[in-house]
C-alpha atoms as a PDB file:
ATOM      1  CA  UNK A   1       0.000   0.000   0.000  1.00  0.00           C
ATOM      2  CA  UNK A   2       2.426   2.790   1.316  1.00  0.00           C
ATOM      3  CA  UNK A   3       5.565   3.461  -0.856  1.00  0.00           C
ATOM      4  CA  UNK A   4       3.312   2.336  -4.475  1.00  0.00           C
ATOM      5  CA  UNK A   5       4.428   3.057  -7.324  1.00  0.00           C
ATOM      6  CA  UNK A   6       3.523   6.880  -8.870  1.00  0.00           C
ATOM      7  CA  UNK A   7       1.184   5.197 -11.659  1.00  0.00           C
ATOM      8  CA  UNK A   8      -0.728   3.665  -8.759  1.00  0.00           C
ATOM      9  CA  UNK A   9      -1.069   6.440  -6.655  1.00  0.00           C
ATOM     10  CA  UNK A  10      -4.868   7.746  -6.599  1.00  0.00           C
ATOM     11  CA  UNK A  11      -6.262  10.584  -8.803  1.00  0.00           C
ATOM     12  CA  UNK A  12      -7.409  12.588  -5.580  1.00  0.00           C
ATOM     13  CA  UNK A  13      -3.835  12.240  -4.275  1.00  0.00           C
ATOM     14  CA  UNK A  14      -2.187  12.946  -8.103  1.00  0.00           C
ATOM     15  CA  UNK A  15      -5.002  16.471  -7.960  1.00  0.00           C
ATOM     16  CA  UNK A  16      -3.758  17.628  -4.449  1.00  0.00           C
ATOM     17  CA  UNK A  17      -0.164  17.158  -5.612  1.00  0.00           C
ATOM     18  CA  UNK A  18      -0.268  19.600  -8.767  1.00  0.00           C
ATOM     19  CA  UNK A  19      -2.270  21.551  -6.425  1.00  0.00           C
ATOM     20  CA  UNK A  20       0.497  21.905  -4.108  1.00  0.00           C
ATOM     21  CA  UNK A  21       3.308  22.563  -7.270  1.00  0.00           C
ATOM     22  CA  UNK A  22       0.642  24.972  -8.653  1.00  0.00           C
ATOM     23  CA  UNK A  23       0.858  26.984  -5.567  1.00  0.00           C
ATOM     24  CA  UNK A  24       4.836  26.872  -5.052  1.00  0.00           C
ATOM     25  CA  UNK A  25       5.171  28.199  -8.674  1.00  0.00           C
ATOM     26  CA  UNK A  26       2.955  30.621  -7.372  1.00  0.00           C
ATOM     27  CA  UNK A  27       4.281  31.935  -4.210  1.00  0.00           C
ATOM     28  CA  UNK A  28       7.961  31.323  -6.027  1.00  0.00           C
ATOM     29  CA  UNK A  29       6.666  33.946  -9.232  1.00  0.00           C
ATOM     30  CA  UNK A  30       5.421  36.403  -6.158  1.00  0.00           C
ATOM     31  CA  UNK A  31       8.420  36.179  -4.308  1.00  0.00           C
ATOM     32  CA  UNK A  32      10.494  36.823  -7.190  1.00  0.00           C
ATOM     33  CA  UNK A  33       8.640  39.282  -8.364  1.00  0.00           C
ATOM     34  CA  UNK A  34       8.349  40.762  -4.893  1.00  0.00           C
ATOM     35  CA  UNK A  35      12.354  41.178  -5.269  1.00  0.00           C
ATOM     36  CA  UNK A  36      12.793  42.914  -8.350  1.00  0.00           C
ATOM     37  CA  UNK A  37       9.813  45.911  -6.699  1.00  0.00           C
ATOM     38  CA  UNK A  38      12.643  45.974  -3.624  1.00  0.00           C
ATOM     39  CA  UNK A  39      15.176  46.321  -5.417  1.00  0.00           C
ATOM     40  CA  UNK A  40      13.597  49.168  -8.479  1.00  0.00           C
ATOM     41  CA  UNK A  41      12.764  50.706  -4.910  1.00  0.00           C
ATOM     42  CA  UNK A  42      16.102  50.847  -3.313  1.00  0.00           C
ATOM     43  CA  UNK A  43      17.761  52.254  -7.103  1.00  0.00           C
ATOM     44  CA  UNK A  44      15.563  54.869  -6.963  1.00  0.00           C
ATOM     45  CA  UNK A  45      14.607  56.112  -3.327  1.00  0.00           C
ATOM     46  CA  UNK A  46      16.077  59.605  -2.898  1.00  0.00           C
ATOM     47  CA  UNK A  47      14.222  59.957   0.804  1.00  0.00           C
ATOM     48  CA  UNK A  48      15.870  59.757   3.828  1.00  0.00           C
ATOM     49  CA  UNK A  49      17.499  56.305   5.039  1.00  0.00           C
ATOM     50  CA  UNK A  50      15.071  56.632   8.133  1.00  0.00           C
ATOM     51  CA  UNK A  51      11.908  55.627   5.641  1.00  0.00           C
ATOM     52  CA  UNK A  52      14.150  53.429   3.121  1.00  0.00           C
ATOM     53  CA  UNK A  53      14.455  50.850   6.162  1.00  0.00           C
ATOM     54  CA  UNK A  54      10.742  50.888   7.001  1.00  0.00           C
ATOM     55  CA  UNK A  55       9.809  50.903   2.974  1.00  0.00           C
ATOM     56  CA  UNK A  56      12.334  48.177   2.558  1.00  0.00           C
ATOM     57  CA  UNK A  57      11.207  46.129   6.097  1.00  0.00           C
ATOM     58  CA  UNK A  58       7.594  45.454   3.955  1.00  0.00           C
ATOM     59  CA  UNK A  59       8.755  44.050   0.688  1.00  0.00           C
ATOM     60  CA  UNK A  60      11.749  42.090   2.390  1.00  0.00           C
ATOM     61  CA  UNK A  61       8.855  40.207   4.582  1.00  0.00           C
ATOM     62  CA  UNK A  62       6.763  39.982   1.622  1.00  0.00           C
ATOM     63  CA  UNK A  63       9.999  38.084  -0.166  1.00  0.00           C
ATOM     64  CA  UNK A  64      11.018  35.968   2.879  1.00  0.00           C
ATOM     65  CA  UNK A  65       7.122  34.413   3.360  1.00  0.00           C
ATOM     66  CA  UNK A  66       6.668  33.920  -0.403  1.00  0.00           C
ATOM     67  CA  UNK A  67      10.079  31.839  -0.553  1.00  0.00           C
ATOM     68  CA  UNK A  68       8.910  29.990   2.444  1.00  0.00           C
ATOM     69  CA  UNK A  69       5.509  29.017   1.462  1.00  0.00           C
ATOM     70  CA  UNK A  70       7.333  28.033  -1.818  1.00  0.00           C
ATOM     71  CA  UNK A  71       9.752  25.862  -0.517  1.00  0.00           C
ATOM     72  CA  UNK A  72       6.760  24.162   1.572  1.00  0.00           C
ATOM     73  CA  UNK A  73       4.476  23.573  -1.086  1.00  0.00           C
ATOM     74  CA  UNK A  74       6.885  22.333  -3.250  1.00  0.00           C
ATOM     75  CA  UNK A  75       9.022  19.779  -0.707  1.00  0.00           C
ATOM     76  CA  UNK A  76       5.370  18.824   0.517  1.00  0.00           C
ATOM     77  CA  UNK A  77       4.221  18.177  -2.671  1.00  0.00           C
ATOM     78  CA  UNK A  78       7.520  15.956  -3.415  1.00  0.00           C
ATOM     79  CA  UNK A  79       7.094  14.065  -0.826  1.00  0.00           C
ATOM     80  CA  UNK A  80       3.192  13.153  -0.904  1.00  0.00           C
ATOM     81  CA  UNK A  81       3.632   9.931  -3.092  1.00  0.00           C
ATOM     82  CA  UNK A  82       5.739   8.424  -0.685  1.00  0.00           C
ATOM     83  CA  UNK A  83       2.791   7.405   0.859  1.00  0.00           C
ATOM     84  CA  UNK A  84       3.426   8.484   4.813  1.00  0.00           C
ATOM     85  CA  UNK A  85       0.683   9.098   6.763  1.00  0.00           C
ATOM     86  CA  UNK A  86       2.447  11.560   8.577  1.00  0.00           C
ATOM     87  CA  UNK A  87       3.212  13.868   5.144  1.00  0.00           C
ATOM     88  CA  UNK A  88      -1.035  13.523   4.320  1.00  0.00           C
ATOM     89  CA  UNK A  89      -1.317  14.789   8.272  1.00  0.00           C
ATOM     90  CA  UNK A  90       1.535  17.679   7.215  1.00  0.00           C
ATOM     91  CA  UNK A  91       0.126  18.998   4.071  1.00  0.00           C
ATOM     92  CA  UNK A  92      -3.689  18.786   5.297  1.00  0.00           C
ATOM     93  CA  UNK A  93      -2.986  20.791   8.159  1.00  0.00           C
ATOM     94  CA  UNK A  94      -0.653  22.996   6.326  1.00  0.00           C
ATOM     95  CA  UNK A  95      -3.046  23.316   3.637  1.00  0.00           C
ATOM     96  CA  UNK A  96      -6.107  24.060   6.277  1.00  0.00           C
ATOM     97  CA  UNK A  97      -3.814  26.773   8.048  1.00  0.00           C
ATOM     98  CA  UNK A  98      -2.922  28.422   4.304  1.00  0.00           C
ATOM     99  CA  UNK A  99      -6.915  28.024   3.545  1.00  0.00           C
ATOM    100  CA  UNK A 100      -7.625  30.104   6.941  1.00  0.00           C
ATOM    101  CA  UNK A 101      -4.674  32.878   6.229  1.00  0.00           C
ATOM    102  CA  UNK A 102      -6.132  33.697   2.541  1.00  0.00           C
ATOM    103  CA  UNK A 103      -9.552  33.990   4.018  1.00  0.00           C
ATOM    104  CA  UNK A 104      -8.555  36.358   6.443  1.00  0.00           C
ATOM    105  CA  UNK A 105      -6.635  38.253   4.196  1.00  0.00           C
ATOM    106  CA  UNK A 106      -9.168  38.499   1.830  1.00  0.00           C
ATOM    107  CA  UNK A 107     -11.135  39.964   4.932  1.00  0.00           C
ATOM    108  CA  UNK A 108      -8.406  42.928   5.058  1.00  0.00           C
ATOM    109  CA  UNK A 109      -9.071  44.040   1.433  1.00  0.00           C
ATOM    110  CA  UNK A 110     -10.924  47.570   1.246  1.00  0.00           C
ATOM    111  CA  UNK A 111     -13.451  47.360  -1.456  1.00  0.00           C
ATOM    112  CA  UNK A 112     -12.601  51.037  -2.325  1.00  0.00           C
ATOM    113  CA  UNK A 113      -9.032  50.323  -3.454  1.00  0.00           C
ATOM    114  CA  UNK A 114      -9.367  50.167  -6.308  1.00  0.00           C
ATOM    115  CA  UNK A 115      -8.142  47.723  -9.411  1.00  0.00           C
ATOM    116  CA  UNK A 116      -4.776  46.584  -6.916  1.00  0.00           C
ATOM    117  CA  UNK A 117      -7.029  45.590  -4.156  1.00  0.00           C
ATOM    118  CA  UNK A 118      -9.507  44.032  -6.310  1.00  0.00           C
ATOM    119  CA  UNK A 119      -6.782  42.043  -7.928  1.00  0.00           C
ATOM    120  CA  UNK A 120      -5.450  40.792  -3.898  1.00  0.00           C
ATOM    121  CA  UNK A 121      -8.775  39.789  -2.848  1.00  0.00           C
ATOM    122  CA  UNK A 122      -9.262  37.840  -6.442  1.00  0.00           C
ATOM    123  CA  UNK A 123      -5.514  36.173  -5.227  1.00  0.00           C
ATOM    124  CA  UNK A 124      -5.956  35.386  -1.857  1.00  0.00           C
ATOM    125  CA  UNK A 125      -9.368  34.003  -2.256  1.00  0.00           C
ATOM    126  CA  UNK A 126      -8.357  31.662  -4.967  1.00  0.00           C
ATOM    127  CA  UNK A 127      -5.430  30.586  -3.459  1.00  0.00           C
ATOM    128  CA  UNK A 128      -7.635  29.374   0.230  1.00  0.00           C
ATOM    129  CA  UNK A 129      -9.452  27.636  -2.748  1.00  0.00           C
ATOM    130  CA  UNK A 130      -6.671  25.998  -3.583  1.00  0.00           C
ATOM    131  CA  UNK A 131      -5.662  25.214  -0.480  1.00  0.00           C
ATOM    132  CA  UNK A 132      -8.519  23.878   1.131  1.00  0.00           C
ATOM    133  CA  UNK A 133      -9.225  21.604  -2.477  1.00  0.00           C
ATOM    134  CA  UNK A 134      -6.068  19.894  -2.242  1.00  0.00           C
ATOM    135  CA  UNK A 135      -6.530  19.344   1.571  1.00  0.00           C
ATOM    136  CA  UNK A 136     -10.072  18.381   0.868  1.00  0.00           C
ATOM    137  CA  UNK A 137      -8.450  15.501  -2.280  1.00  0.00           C
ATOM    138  CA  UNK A 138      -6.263  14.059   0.713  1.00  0.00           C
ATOM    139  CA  UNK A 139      -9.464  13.202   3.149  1.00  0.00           C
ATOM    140  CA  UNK A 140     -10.998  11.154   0.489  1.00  0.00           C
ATOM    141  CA  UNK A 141     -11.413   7.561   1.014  1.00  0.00           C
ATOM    142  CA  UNK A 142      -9.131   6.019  -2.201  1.00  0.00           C
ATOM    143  CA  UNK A 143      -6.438   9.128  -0.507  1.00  0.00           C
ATOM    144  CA  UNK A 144      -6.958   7.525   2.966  1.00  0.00           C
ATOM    145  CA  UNK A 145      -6.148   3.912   2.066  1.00  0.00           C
ATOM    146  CA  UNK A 146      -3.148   5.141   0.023  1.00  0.00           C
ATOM    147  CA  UNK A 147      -1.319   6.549   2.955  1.00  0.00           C
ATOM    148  CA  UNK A 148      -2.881   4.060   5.476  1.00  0.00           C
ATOM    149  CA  UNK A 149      -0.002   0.894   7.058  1.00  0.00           C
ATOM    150  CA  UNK A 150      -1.406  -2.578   6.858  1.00  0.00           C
ATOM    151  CA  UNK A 151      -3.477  -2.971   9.693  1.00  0.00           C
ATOM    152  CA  UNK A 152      -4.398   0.613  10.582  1.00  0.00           C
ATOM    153  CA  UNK A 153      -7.832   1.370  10.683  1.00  0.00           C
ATOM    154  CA  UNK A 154      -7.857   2.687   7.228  1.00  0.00           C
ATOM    155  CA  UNK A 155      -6.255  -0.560   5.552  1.00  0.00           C
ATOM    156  CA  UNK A 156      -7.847  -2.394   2.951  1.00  0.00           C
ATOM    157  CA  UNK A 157      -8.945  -4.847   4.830  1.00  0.00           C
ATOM    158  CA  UNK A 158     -11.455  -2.976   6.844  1.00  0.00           C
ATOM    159  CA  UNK A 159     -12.406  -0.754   4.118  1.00  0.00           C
ATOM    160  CA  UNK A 160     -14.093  -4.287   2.524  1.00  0.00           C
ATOM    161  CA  UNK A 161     -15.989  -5.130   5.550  1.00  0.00           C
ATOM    162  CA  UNK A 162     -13.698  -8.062   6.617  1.00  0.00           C
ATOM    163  CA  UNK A 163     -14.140  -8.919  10.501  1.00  0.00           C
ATOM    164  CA  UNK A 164     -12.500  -6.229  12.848  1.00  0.00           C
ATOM    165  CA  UNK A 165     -12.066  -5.654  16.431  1.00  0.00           C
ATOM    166  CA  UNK A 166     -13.618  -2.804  18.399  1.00  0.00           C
ATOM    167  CA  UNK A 167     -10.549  -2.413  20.624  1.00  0.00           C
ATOM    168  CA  UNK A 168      -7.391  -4.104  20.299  1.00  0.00           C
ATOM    169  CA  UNK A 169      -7.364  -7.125  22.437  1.00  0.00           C
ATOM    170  CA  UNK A 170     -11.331  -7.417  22.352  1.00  0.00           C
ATOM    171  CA  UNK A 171     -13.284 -10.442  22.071  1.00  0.00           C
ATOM    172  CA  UNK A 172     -16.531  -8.765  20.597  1.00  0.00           C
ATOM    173  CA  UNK A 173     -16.117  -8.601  16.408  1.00  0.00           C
ATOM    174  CA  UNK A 174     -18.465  -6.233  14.256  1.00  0.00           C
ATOM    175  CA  UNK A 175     -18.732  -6.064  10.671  1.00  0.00           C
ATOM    176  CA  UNK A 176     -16.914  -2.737   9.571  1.00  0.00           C
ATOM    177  CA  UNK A 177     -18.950  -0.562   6.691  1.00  0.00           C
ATOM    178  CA  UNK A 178     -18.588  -1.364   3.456  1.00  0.00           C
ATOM    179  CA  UNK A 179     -19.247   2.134   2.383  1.00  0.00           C
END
């Protein structure tokens, strides 16, 4: 089951991975671009050095999350056909915490701003789409049984309806749903 080959890995599992590569190309493109503004900025700033720092503090954060969400997404979504339980536990929780910070920043946008803030909410909404899709492809049953050990609760064997144990060690049997 774990460790399958990448031709046998489920089409839920093969979604939430582009998913995740979609969104590292993404937040790689925004750091990047995110860069070249900072350093445009720096050429041509004739201020004082006072409001360079705190004009440059903003873009350099900007730069230093988008690299780091990038590097996540992507080593996440390298990893995901490996098929660990403990990555499918990483990247849904991951991808449920990313889901919950474009939703709220899609709750800072001021629908006054304009084209540029129209353009940020359109972003961060359709990336905690994203997010919460791919974590959503990883909760499916064909997902769960890909990542599940032999014998775990999720194997194939109870997913069947073979004969399984309420509690370890217990005498009492039940038939396990089929469904």
């Amino acid at each position: 089951m774990a460790g399958e080959s990448p031709h046998q890995v489920p089409p839920s599992v093969r979604y939430a991975r582009s998913l995740l590569w979609l969104q590292g190309v993404i937040w790689a493109a925004m750091a990047s671009f995110s860069t070249i503004d900072s350093v445009i900025f720096i050429t041509h700033f004739h201020g004082s050095w006072d409001k360079a720092a705190v004009m440059i503090a903003w873009p350099l954060a900007v730069v230093v999350a988008g690299t780091g969400c990038a590097l996540t997404e992507i080593l996440l979504a390298r990893r995901l056909v490996r098929g660990r339980a403990r990555i499918r536990k990483t990247v849904i929780g991951v991808e449920i915490a990313m889901t919950c910070w474009g939703v709220l920043l899609t709750g800072t946008v001021s629908p006054s701003g304009g084209a540029p803030a129209d353009f940020f909410g359109l972003a961060t909404l359709a990336g905690a789409a994203l997010s919460l899709v791919a974590a959503l492809g990883l909760l499916r049953r064909r997902a769960r049984q890909f990542f599940a050990t032999p014998g775990s609760s999720t194997s194939d064997a109870k997913s069947v309806g073979l004969l399984t144990p309420r509690e370890p060690g217990s005498a009492c049997w039940s038939f396990a749903p089929a469904s």
